[in-house]
Protein backbone atom coordinates (compact mmCIF):
# COMPACT_ATOMS: atom_id res chain seq x y z
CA UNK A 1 0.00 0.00 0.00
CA UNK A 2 1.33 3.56 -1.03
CA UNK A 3 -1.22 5.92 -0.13
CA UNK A 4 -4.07 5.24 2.86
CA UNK A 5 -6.54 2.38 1.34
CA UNK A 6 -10.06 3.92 1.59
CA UNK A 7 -11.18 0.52 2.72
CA UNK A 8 -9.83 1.40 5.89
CA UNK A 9 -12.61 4.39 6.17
CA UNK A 10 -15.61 1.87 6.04
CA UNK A 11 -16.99 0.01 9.25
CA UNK A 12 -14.38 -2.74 9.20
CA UNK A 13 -11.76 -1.01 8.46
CA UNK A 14 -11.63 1.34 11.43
CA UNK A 15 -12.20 -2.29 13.24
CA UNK A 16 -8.79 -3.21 11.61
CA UNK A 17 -7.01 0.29 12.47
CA UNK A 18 -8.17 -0.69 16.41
CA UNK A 19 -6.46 -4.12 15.65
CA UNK A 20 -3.51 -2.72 14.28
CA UNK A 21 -3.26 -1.29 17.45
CA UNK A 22 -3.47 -4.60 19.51
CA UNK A 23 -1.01 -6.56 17.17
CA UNK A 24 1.84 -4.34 17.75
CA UNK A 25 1.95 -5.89 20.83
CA UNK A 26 2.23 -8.94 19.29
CA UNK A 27 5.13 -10.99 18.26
CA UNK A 28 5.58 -13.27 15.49
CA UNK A 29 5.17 -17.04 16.16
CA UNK A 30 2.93 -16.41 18.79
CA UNK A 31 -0.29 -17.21 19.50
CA UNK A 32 -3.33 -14.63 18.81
CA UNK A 33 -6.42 -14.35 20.99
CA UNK A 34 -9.64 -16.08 19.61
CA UNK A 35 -11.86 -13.76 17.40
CA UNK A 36 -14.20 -13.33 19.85
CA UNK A 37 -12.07 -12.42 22.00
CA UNK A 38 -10.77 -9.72 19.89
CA UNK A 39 -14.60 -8.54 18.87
CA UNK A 40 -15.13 -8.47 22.21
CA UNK A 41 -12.15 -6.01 23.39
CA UNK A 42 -13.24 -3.71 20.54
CA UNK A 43 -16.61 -4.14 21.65
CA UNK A 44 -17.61 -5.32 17.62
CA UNK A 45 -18.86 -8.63 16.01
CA UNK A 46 -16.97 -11.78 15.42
CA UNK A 47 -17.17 -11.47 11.42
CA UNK A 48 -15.90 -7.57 11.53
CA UNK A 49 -13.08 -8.81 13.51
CA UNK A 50 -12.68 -11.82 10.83
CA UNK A 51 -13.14 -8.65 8.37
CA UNK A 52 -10.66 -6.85 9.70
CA UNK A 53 -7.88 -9.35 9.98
CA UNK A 54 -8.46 -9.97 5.79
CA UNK A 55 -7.78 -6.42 5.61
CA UNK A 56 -4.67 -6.33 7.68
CA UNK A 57 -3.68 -9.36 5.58
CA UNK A 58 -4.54 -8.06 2.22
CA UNK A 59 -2.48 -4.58 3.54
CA UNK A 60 0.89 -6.59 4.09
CA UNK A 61 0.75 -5.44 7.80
CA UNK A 62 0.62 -9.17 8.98
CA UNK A 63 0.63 -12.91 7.81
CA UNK A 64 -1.22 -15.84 10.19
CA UNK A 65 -1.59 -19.43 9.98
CA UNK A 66 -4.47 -21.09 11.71
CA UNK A 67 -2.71 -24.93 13.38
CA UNK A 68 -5.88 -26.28 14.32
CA UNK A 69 -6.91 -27.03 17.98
CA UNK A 70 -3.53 -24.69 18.99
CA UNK A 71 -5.24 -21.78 17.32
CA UNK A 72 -4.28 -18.72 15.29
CA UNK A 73 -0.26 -17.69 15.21
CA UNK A 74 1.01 -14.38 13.86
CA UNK A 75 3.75 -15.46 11.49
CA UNK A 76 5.62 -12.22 10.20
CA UNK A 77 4.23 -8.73 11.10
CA UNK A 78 5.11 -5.42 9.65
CA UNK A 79 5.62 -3.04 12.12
CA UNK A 80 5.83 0.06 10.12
CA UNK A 81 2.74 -0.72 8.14
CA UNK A 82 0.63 -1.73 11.25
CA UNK A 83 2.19 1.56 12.65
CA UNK A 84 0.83 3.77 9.82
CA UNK A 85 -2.87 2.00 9.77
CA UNK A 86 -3.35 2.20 13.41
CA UNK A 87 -3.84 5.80 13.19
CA UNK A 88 -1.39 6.49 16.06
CA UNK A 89 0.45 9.31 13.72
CA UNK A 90 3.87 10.33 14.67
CA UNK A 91 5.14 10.38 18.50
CA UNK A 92 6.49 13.66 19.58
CA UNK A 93 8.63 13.27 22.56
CA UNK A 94 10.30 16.24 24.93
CA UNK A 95 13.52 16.19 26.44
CA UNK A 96 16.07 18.55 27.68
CA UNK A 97 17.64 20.90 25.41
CA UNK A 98 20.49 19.08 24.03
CA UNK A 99 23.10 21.20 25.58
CA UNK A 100 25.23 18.45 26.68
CA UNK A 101 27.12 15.05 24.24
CA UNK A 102 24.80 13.01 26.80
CA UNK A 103 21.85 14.57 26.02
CA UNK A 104 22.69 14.30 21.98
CA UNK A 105 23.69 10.96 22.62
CA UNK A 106 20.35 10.22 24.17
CA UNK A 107 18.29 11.93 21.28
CA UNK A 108 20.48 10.14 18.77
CA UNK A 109 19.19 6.41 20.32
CA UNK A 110 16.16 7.47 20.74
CA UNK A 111 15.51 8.23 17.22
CA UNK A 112 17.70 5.18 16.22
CA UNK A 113 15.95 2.51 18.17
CA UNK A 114 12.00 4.41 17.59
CA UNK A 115 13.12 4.37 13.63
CA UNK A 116 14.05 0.16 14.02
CA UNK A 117 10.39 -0.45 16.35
CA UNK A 118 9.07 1.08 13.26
CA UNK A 119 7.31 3.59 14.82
CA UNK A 120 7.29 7.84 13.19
CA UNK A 121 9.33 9.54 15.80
CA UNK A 122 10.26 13.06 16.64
CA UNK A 123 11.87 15.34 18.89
CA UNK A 124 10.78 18.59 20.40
CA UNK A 125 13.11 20.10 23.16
CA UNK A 126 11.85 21.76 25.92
CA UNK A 127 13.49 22.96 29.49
CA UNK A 128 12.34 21.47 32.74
CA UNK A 129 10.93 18.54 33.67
CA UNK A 130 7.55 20.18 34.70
CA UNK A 131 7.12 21.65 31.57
CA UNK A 132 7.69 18.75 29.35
CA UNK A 133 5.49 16.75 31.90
CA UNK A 134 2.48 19.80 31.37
CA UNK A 135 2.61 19.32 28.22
CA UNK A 136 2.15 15.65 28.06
CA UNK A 137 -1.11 15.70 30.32
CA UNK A 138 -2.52 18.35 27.51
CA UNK A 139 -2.15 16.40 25.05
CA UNK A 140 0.87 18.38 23.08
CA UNK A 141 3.59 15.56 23.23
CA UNK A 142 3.03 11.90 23.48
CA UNK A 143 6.06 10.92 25.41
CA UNK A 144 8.79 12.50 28.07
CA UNK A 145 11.93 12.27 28.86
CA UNK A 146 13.47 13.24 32.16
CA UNK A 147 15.38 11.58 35.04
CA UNK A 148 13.85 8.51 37.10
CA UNK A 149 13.53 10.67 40.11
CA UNK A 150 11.24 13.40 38.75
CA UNK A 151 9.15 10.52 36.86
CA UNK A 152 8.56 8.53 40.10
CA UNK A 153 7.57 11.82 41.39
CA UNK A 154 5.41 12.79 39.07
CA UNK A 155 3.58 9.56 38.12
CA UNK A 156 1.91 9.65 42.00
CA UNK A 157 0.79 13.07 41.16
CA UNK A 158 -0.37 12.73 37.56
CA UNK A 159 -2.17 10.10 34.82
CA UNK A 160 1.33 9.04 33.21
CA UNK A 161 3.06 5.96 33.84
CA UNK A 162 6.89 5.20 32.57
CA UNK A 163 7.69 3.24 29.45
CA UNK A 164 11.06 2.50 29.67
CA UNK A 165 13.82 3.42 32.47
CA UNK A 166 17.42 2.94 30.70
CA UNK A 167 19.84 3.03 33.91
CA UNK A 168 21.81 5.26 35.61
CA UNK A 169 24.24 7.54 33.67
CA UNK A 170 21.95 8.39 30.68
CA UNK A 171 20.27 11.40 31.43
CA UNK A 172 23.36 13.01 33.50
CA UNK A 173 26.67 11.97 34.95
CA UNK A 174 26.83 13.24 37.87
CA UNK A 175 25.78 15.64 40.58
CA UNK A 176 27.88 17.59 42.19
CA UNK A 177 27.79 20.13 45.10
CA UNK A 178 29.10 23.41 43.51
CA UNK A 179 30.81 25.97 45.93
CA UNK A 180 32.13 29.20 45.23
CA UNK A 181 35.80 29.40 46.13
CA UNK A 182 36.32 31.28 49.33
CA UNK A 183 32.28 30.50 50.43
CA UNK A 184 32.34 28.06 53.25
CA UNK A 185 29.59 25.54 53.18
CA UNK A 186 28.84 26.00 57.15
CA UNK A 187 28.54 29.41 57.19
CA UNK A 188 25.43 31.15 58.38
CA UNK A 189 23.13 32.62 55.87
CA UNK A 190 25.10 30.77 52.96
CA UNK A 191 23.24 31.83 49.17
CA UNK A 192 21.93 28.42 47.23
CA UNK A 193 20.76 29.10 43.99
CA UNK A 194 17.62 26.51 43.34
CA UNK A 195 16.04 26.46 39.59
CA UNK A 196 12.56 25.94 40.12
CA UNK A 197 12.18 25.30 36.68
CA UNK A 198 14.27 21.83 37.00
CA UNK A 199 12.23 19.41 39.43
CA UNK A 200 15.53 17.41 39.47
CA UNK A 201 17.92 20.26 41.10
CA UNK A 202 15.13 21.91 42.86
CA UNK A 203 14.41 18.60 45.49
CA UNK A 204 18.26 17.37 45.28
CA UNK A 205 19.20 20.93 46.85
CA UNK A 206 16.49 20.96 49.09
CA UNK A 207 17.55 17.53 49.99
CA UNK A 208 20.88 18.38 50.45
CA UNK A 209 20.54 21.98 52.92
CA UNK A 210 17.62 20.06 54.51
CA UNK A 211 17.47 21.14 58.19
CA UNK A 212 19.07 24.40 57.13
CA UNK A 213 17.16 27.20 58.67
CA UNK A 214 19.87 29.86 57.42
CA UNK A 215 19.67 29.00 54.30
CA UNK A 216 18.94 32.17 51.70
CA UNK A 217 17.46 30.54 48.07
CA UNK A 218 18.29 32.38 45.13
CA UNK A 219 16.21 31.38 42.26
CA UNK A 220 17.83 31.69 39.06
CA UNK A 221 19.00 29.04 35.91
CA UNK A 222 22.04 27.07 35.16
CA UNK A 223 22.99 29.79 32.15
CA UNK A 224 23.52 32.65 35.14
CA UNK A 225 25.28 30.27 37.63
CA UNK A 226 28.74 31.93 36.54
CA UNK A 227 27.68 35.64 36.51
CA UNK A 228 26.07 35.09 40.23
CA UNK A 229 29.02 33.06 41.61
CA UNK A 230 31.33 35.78 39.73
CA UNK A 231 29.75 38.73 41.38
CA UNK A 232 29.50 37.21 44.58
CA UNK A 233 25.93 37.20 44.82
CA UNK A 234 25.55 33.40 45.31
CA UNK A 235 27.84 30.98 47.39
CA UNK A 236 26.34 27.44 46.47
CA UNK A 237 24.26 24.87 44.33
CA UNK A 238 23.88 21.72 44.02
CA UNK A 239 23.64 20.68 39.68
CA UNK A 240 24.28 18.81 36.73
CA UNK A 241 28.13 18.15 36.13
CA UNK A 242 26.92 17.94 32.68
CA UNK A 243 25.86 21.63 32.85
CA UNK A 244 27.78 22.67 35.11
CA UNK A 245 31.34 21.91 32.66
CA UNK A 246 32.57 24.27 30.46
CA UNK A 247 29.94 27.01 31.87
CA UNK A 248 32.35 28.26 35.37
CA UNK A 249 35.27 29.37 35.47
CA UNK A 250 38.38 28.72 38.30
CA UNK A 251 36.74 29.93 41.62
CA UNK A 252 34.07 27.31 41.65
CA UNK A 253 34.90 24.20 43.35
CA UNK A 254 33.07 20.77 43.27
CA UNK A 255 32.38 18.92 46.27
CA UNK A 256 31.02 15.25 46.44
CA UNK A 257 27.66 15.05 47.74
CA UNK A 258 27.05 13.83 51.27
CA UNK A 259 25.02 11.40 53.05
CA UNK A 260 24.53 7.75 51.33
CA UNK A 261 20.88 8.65 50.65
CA UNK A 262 21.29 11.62 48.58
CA UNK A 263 23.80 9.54 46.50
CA UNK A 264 21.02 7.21 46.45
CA UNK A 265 18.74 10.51 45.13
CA UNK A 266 21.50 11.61 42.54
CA UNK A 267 21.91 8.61 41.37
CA UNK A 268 17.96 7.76 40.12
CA UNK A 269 18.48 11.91 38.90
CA UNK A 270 21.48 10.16 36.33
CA UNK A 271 18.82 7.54 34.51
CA UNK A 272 17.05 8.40 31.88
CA UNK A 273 12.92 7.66 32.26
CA UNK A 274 10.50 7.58 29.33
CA UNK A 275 6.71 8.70 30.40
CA UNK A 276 3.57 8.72 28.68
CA UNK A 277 -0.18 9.34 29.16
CA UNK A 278 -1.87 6.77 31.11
CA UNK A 279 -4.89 6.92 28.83
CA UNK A 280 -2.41 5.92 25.79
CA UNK A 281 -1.79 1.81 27.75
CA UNK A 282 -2.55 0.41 24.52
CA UNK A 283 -0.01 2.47 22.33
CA UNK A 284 2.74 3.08 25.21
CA UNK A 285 2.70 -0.89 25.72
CA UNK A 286 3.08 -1.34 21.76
CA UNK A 287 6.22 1.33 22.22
CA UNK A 288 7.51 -0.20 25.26
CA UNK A 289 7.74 -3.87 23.95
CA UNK A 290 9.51 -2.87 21.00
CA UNK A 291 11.82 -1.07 22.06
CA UNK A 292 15.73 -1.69 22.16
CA UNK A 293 17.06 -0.25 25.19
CA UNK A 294 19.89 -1.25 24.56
CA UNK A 295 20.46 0.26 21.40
CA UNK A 296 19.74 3.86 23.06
CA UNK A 297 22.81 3.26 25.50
CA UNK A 298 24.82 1.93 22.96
CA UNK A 299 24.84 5.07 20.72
CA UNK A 300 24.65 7.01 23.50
CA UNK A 301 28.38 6.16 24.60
CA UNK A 302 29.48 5.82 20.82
CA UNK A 303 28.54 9.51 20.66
CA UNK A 304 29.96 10.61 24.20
CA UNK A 305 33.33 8.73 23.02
CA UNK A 306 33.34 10.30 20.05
CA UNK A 307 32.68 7.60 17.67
CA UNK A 308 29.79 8.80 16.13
CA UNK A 309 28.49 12.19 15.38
CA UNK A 310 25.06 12.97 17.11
CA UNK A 311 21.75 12.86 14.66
CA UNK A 312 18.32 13.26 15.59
């Protein structure tokens, strides 16, 4: 099929666009459901089910083979084609702005292993995890990614749930305390800047000066970290290595962080998460099943080596 097949506009075939849904989480050589146990998940009769499958058939998108008593196996299934009937269009995911070889390293798998589940990918780049995550409960991007320790956060509070979590070390390296040289971490009334914008820096600084009464916040962004430390009008932060190199000059220091459970905290900040809309289970479990995690990491370190040039 080259163009949409008008068939698929008629009674049975928006049946067979639902089922093209539901056999991208299929395999090949595996077992389908019965019929009516299809009909009865799209809430249609047995023959448009029966219908619909001929279509599918006729469109390429899959080939079965009934073996009697065992029942009906998928034997090959196109993913791309099943992709483009379904009706699911393009994903649009948000991540971080790709300031950092990690974060082009990341976009690079993505697009790599979404391009090999056969499934229309593309990339929008937005800053802060609460932003990206806004605009996934409206409805403007189908999928997010941010670290594991804003998603956990923010699945309890909103209708997404996480696709894929690919380990520590792909959304950031490390987290470091930053101090400006001469500031003394102790020291009454000591200036933190905290980016409200960043769910991820915001609750691992408040973690880290919890119980500090004489604390004084200073809100501000990663970009102005060097002019406030510069002009002494912050002492401290807590932030993204990743940011953070390159971006200050010789009178910051890094300190370790402290206690073994903010290392715990930093280090579910350095994975990578992938959310989506709860309401989406049917596509998100198609997207999760298919893809190759491990082809994300993979180019993700060939790019941070230098052994392959970011694309997304």
């Amino acid at each position: 099929m080259t163009g949409f097949d008008e068939r698929f506009l008629t009674r049975n075939g928006l049946a067979a666009r639902q089922l093209a849904v539901l056999m991208l989480n299929h395999e090949p050589d595996t077992r389908l459901p019965r019929v009516r146990d299809f009909a009865e998940e799209l809430g249609v009769g047995n023959g448009t089910v029966q219908a619909a499958l001929r279509l599918l058939e006729n469109a390429e998108a899959i080939e079965t083979t009934a073996r009697g008593h065992l029942g009906t196996f998928l034997v090959r299934s196109d993913r791309s084609v099943l992709w483009r009937l379904s009706g699911l269009g393009t994903l649009l995911a948000a991540m971080p702005l790709p300031y950092s070889r990690r974060y082009e390293g990341l976009a690079t798998g993505l697009r790599a292993a979404f391009e090999e589940a056969g499934a229309p990918f593309a990339i929008t780049f937005m800053r802060g995890a609460g932003a990206r995550t806004t605009a996934l409960v409206e409805g403007k991007v189908d999928l997010v990614v941010l670290s594991r320790f804003a998603a956990d956060r923010l699945i309890e509070e909103y209708p997404v749930e996480l696709v894929a979590d690919l380990g520590p070390a792909t959304y950031v390296g490390a987290h470091g305390l930053l101090l400006r040289h001469g500031a003394v971490v102790d020291s009454p009334g000591l200036r933190v800047v905290v980016d409200h914008a960043s769910e991820d820096q915001r609750m691992l600084a408040e973690r880290v000066f919890a119980g500090r009464s004489d604390i004084t916040w200073v809100e501000a962004s990663y970009m102005q970290l060097r002019e406030l430390f510069d002009h002494d009008l912050a002492d401290a932060t807590v932030w993204n290595l990743d940011e953070a190199q390159g971006r200050l000059g010789s009178d910051v220091d890094v300190l370790p962080l402290g206690d073994e459970v903010t290392r715990g905290l930093a280090l579910r900040n350095s994975s990578a998460a992938i959310i989506g809309r709860t309401e989406g289970a049917k596509a998100l479990g198609a997207v999760r099943d298919s893809l190759d995690l491990t082809l994300i990491t993979t180019l993700q370190t060939e790019v941070l080596r230098g052994e392959r040039a970011p694309s997304y």
